[in-house]
C-alpha atoms as a PDB file:
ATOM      1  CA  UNK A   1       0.683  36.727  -0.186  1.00  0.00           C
ATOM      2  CA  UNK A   2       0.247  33.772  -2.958  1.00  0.00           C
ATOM      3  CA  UNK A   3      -0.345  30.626  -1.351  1.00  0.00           C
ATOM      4  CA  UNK A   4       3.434  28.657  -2.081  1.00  0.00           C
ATOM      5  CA  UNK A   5       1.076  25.161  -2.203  1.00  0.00           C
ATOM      6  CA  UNK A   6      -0.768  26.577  -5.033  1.00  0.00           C
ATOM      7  CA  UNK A   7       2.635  28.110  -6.741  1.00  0.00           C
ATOM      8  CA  UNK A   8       4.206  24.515  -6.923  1.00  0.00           C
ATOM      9  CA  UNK A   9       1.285  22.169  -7.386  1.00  0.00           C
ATOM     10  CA  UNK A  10       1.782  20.626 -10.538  1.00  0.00           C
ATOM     11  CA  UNK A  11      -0.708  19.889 -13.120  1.00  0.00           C
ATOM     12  CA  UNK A  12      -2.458  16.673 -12.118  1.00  0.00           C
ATOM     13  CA  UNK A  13      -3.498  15.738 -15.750  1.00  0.00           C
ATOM     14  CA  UNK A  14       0.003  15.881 -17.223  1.00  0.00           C
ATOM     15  CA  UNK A  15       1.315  12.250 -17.824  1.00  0.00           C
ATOM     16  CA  UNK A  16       4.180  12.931 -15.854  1.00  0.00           C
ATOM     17  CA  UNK A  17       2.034  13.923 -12.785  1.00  0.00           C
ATOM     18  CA  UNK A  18      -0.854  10.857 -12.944  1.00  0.00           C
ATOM     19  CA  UNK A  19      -3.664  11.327  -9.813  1.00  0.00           C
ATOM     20  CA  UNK A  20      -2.584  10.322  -6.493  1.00  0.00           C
ATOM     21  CA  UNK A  21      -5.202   7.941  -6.168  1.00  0.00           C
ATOM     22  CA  UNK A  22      -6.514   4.881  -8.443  1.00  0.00           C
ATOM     23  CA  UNK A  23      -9.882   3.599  -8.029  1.00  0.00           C
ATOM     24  CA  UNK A  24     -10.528   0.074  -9.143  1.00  0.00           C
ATOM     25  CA  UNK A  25     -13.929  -1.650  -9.416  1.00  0.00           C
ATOM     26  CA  UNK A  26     -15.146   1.558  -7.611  1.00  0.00           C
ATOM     27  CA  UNK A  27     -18.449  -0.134  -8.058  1.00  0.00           C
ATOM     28  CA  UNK A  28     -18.071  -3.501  -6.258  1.00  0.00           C
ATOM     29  CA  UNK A  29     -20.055  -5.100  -4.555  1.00  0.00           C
ATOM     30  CA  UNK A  30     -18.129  -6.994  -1.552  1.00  0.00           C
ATOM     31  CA  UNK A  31     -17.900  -5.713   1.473  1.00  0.00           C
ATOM     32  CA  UNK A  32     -13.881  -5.787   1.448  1.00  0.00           C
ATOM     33  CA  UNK A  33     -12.332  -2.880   0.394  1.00  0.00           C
ATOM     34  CA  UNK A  34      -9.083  -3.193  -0.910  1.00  0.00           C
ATOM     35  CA  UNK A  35      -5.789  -0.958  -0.719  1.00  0.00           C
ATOM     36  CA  UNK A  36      -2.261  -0.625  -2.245  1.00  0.00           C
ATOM     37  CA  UNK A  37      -0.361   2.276  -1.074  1.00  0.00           C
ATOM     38  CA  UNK A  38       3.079   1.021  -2.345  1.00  0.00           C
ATOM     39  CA  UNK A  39       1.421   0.387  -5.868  1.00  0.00           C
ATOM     40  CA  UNK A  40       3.558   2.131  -7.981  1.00  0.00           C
ATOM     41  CA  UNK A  41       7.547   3.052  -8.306  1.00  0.00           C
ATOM     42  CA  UNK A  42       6.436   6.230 -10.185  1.00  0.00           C
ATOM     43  CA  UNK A  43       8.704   9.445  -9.887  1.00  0.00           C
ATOM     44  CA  UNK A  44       8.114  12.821 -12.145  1.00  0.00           C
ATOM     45  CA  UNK A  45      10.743  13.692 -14.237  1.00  0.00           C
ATOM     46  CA  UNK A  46      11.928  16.655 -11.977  1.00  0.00           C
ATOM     47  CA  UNK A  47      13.057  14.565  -9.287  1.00  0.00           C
ATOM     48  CA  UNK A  48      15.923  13.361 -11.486  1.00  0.00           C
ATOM     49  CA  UNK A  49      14.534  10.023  -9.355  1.00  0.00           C
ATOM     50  CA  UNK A  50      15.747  11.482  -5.957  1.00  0.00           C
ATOM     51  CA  UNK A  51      19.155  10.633  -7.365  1.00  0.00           C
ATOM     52  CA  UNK A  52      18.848   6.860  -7.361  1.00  0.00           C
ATOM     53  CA  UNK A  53      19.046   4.863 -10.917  1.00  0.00           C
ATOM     54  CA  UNK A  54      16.607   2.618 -12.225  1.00  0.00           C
ATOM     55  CA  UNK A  55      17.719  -0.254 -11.039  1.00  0.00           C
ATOM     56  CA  UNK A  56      17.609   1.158  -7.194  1.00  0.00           C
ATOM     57  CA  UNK A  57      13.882   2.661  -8.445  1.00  0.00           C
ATOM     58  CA  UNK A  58      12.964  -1.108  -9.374  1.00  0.00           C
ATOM     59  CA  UNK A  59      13.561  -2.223  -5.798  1.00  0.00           C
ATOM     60  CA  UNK A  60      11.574  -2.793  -2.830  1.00  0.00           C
ATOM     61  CA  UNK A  61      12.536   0.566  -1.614  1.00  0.00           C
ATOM     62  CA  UNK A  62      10.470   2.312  -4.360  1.00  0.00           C
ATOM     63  CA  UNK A  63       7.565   0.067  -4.334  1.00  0.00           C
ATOM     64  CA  UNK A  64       5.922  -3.158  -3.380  1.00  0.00           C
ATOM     65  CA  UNK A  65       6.936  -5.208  -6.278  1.00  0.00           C
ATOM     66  CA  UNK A  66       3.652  -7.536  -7.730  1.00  0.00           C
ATOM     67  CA  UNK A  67       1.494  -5.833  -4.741  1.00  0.00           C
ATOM     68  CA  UNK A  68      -0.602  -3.804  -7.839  1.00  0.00           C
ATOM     69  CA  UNK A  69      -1.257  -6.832  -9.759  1.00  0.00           C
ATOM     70  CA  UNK A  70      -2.987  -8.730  -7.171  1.00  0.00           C
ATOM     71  CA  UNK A  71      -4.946  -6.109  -6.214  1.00  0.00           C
ATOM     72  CA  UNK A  72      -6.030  -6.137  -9.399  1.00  0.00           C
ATOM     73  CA  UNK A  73      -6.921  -9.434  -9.735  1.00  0.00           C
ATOM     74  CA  UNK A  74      -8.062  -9.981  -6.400  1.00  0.00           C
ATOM     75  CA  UNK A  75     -10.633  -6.778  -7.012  1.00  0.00           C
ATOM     76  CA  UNK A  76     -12.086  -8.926 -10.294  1.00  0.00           C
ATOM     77  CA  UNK A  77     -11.954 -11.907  -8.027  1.00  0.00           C
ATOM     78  CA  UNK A  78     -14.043 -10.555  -5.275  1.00  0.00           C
ATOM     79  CA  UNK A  79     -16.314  -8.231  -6.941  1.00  0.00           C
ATOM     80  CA  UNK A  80     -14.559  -5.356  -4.268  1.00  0.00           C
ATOM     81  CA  UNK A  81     -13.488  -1.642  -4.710  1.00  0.00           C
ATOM     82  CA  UNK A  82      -8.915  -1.173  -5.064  1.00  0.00           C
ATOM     83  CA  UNK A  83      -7.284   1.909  -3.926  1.00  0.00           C
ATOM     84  CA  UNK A  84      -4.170   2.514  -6.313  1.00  0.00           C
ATOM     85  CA  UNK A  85      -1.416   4.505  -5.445  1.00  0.00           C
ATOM     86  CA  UNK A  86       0.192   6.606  -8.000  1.00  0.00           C
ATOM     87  CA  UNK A  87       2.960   7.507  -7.219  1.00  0.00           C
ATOM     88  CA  UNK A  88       6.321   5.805  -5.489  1.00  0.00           C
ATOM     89  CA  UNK A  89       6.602   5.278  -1.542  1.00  0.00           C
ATOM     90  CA  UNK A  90       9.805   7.536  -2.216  1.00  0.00           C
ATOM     91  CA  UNK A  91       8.097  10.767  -2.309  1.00  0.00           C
ATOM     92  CA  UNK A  92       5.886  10.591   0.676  1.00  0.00           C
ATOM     93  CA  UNK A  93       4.819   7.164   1.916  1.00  0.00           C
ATOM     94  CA  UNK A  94       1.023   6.323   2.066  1.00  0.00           C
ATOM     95  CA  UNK A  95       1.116   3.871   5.128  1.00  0.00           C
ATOM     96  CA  UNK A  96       3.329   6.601   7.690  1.00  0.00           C
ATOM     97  CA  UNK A  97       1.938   8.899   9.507  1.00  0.00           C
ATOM     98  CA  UNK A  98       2.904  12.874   8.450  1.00  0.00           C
ATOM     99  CA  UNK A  99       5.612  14.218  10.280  1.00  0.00           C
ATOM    100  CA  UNK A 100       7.366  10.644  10.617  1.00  0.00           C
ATOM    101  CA  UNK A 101      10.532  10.088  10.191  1.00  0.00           C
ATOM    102  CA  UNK A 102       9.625   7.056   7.420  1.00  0.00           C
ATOM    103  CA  UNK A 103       7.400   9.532   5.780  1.00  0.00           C
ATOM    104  CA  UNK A 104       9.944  11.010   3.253  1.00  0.00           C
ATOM    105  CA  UNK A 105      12.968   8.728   3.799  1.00  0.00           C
ATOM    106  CA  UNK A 106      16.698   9.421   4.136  1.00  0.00           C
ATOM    107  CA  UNK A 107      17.955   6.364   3.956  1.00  0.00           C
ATOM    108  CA  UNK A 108      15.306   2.995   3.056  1.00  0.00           C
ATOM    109  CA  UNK A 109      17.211  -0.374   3.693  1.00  0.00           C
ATOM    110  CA  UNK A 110      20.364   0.474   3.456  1.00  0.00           C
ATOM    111  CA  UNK A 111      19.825   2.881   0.654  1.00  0.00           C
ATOM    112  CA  UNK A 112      20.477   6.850   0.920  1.00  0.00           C
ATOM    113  CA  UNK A 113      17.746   8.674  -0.499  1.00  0.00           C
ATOM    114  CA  UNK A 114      20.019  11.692  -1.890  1.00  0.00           C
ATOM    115  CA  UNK A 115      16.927  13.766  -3.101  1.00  0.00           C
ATOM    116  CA  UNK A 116      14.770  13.884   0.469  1.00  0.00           C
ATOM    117  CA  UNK A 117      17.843  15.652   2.038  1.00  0.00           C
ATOM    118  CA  UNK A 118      17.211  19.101   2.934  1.00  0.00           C
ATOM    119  CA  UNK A 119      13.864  19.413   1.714  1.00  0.00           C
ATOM    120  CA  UNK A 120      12.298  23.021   2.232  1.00  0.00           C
ATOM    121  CA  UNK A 121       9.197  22.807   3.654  1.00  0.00           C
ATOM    122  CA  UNK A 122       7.520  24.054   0.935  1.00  0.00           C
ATOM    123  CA  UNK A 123       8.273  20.718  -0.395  1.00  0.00           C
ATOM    124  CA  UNK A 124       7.083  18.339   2.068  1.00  0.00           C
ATOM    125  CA  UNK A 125       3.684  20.347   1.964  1.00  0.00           C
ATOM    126  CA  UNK A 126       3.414  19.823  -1.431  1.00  0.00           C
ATOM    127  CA  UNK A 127       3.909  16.080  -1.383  1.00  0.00           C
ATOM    128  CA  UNK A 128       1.263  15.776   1.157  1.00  0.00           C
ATOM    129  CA  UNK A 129      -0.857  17.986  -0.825  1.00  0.00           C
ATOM    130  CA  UNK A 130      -0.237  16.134  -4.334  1.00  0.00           C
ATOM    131  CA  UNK A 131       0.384  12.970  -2.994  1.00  0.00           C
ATOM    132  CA  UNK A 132      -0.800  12.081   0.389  1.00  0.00           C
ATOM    133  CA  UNK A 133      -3.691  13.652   0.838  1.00  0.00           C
ATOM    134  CA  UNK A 134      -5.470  12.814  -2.287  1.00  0.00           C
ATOM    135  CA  UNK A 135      -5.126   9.447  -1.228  1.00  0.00           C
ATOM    136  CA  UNK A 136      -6.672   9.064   1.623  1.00  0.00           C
ATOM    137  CA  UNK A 137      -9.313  11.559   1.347  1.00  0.00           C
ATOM    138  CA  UNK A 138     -10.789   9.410  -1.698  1.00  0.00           C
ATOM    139  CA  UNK A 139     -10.727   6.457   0.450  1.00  0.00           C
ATOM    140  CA  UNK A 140     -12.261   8.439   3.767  1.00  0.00           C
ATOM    141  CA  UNK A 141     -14.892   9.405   1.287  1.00  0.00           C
ATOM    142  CA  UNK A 142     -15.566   5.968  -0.143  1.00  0.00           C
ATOM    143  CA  UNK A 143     -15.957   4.451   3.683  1.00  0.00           C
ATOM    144  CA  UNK A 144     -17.793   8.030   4.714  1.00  0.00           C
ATOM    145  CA  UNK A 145     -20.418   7.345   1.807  1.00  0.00           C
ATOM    146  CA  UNK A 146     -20.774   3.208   2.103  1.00  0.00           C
ATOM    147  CA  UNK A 147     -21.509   4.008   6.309  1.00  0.00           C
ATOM    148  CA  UNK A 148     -24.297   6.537   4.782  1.00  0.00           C
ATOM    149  CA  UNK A 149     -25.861   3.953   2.686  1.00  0.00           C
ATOM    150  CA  UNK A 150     -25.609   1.608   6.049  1.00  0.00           C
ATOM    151  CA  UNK A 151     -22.882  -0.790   4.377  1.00  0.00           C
ATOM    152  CA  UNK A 152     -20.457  -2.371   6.313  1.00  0.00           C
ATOM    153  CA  UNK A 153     -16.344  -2.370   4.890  1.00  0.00           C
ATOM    154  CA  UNK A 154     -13.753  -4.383   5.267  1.00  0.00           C
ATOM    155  CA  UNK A 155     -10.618  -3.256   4.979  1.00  0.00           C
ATOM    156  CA  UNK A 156      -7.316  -5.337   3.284  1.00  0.00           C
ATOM    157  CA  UNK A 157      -4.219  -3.726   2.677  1.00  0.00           C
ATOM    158  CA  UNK A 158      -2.142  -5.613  -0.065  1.00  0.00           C
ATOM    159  CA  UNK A 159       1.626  -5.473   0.197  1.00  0.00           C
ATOM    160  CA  UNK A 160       4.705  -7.315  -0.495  1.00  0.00           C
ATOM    161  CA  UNK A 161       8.343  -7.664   1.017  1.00  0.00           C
ATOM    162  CA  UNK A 162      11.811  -8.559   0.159  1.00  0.00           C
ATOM    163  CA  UNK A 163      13.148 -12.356   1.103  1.00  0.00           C
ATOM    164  CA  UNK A 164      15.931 -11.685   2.388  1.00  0.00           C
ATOM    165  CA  UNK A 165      16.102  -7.789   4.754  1.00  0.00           C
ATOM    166  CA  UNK A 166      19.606  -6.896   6.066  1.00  0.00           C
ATOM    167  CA  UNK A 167      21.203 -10.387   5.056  1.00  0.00           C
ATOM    168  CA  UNK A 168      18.846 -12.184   6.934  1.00  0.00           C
ATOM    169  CA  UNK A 169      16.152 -14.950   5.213  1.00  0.00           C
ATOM    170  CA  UNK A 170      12.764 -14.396   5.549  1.00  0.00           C
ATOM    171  CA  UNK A 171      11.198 -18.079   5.517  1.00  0.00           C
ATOM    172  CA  UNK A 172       7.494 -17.399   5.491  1.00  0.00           C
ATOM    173  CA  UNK A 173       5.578 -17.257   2.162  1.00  0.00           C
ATOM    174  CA  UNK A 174       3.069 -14.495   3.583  1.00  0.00           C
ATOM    175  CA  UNK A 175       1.887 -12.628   6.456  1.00  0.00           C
ATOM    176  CA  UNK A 176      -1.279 -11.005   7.929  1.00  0.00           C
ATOM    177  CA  UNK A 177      -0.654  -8.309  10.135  1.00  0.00           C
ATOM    178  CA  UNK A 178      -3.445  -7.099  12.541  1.00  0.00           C
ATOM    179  CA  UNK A 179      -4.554  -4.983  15.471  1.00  0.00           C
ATOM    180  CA  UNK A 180      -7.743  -5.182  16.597  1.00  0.00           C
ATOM    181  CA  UNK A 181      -8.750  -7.453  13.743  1.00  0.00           C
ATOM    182  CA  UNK A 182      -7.391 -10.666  15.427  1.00  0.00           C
ATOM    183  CA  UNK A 183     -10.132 -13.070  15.170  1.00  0.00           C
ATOM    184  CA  UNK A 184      -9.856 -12.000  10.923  1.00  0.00           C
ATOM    185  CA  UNK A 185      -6.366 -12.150  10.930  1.00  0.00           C
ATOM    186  CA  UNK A 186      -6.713 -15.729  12.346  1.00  0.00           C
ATOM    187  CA  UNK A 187      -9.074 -17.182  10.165  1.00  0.00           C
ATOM    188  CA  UNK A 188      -7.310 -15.306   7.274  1.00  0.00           C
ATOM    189  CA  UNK A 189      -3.738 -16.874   8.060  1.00  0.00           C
ATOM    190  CA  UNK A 190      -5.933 -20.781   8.483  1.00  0.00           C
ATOM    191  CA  UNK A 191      -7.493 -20.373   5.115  1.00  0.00           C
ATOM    192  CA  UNK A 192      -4.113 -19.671   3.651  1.00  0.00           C
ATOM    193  CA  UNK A 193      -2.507 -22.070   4.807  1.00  0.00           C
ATOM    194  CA  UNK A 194      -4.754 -24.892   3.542  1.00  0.00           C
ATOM    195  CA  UNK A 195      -4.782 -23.157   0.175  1.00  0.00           C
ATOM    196  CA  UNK A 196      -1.475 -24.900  -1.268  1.00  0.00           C
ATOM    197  CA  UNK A 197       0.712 -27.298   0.338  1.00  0.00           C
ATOM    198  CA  UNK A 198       3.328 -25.996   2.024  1.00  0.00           C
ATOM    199  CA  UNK A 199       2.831 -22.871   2.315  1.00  0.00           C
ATOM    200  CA  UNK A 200       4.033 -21.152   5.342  1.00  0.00           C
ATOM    201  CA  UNK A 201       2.193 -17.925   6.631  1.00  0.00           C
ATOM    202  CA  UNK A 202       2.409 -16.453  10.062  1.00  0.00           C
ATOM    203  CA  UNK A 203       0.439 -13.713  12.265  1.00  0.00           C
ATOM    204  CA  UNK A 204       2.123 -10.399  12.011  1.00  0.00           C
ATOM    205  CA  UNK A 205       5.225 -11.367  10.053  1.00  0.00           C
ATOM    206  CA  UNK A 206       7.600  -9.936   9.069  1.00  0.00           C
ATOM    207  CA  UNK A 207       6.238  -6.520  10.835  1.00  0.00           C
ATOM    208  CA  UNK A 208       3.741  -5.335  12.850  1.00  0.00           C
ATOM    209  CA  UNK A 209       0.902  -2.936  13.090  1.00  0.00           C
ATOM    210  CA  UNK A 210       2.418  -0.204  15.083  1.00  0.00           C
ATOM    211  CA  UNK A 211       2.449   3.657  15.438  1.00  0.00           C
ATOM    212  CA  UNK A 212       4.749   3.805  11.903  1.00  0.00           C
ATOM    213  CA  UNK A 213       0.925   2.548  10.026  1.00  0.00           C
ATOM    214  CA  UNK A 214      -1.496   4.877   8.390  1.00  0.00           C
ATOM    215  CA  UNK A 215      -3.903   2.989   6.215  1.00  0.00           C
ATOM    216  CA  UNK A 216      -5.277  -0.009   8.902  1.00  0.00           C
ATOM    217  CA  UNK A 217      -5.870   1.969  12.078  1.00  0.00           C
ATOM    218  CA  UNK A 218      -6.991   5.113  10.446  1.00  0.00           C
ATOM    219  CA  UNK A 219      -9.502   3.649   7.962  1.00  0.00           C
ATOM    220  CA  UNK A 220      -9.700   0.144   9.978  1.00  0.00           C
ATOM    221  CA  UNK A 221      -9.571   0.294  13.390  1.00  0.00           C
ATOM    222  CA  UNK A 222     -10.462   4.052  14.542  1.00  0.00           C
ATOM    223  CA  UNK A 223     -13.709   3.422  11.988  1.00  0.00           C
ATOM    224  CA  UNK A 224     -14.225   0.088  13.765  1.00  0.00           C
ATOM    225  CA  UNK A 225     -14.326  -1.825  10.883  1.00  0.00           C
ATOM    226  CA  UNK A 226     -12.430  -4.871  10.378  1.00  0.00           C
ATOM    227  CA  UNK A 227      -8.953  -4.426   8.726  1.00  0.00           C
ATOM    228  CA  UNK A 228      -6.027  -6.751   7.786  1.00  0.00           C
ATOM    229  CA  UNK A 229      -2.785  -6.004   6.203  1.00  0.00           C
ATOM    230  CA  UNK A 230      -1.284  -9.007   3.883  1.00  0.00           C
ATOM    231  CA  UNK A 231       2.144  -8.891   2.953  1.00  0.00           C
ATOM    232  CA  UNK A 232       3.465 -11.539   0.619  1.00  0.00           C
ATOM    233  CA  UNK A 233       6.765 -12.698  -0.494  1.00  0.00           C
ATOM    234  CA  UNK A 234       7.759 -11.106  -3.149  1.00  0.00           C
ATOM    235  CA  UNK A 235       9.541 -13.158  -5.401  1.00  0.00           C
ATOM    236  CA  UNK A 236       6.506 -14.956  -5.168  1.00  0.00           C
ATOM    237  CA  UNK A 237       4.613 -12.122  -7.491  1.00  0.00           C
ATOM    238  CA  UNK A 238       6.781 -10.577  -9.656  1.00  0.00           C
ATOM    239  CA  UNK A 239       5.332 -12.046 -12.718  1.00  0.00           C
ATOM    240  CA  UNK A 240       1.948 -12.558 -14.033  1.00  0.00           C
ATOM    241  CA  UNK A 241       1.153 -15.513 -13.073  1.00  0.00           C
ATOM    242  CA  UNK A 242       2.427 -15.537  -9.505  1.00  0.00           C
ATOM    243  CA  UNK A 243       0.417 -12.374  -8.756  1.00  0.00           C
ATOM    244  CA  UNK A 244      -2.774 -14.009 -10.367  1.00  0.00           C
ATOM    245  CA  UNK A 245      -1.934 -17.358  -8.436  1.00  0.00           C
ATOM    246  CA  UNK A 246      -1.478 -15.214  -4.891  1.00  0.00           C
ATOM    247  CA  UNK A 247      -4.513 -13.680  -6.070  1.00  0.00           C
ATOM    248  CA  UNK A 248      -6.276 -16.850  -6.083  1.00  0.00           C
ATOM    249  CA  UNK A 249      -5.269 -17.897  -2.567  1.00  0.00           C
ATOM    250  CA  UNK A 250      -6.156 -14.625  -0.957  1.00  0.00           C
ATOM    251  CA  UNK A 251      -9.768 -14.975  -2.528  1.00  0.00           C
ATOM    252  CA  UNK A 252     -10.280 -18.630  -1.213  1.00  0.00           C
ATOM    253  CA  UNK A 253      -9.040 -17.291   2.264  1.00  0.00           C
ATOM    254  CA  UNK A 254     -11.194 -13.896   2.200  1.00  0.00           C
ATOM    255  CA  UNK A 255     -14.306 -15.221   1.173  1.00  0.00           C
ATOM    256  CA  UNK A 256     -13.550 -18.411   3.732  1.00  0.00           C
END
């Protein structure tokens, strides 16, 4: 019988259907390795975007807005190796576990996701296998290969989130969410807070590491290396210059 994955993988090359997984700076030299699941808001054409318009694709729900662009920067900044996502949190989200309910939404925010009704399961395989796995299996191998050379990693997730969640404010600027990573997380959240005046970051705002994360205790924690997730405000680095500024600060406070 014809393996159904194979049937309905697409053709990776194809414009529409970009890799899973961007690799930035794969050549760095710092110790921190950076990753962006939510990088991108990008949907192939056949999902008629899951039945949302653009202006619903634009959202938070689709992506973490201005997360990709200081990533970017910050890689340039620091010398360090970015993981890219490719394709939008919609589809299958990087930082769930499989199987989750979050994985493949229903609803996100308040938002029905029409398209991840009823999906066969022929479907969900192939987002994992297109999608998901891709992913994390380049950054396994990255870690896998800098432990061979007997190089330590660091691991910082880069995300953003929406002011205001459910009609109520979010007041802090930024966030750095940890595990086991505490005494990090701490210094992190100091240096950041002397980096501008004013600025307002907490521990573990505005969520928490919990059983809904994939990327910090999988290639953090279980690997025992250090690993920090930053999420920053993000009308604070939706354009060019706020992302490069935010970029700025996070490279003062990592190299701290």
């Amino acid at each position: 019988m014809p393996n159904s994955r194979m049937q309905h993988e697409p053709a990776l090359d194809h414009a529409d259907w970009p890799p899973a997984l961007e690799i930035v700076n794969q050549a760095g030299h710092s110790p921190i390795v950076l990753i962006c699941e939510h990088a991108s808001n990008h949907m192939p054409a056949e999902y008629g975007g899951l039945g949302l318009g653009p202006v619903d694709l634009g959202r938070h729900i689709a992506w973490d807005v201005g997360a990709a662009e200081v990533t970017r920067y910050l890689a340039r900044l620091l010398d360090a190796p970015a993981f890219l996502a490719g394709y939008s949190r919609l589809l299958i989200d990087l930082n769930r576990p499989l199987g989750a309910p979050s994985s493949i939404p229903l609803v996100s925010e308040a938002t029905p996701i029409p398209g991840n009704h009823d999906l066969a399961p022929a479907e969900r395989e192939r987002r994992e296998a297109v999608m998901f796995q891709p992913f994390h299996r380049g950054v396994a191998h990255f870690l896998d290969a800098r432990q061979a050379r007997g190089e330590g990693s660091v691991i910082v997730a880069i995300h953003s989130y929406t002011p205001i969640f459910h009609g109520k404010q979010r007041p802090w600027h930024a966030g750095v969410l940890f595990a086991q990573a505490a005494s990090m997380g701490q210094k992190v959240i100091e240096a950041l807070r002397s980096a501008a005046p004013g600025l307002l970051v907490e521990a573990n705002v505005p969520y928490v590491i919990d059983g809904n994360d994939y990327a910090i205790p999988v290639h953090g924690d279980q690997r025992g290396h250090p690993a920090i997730l930053i999420e920053i405000r993000n009308d604070l680095i939706a354009t060019p210059d706020g992302a490069e500024r935010w970029a700025g600060y996070l490279a003062g406070a990592l190299s701290a």
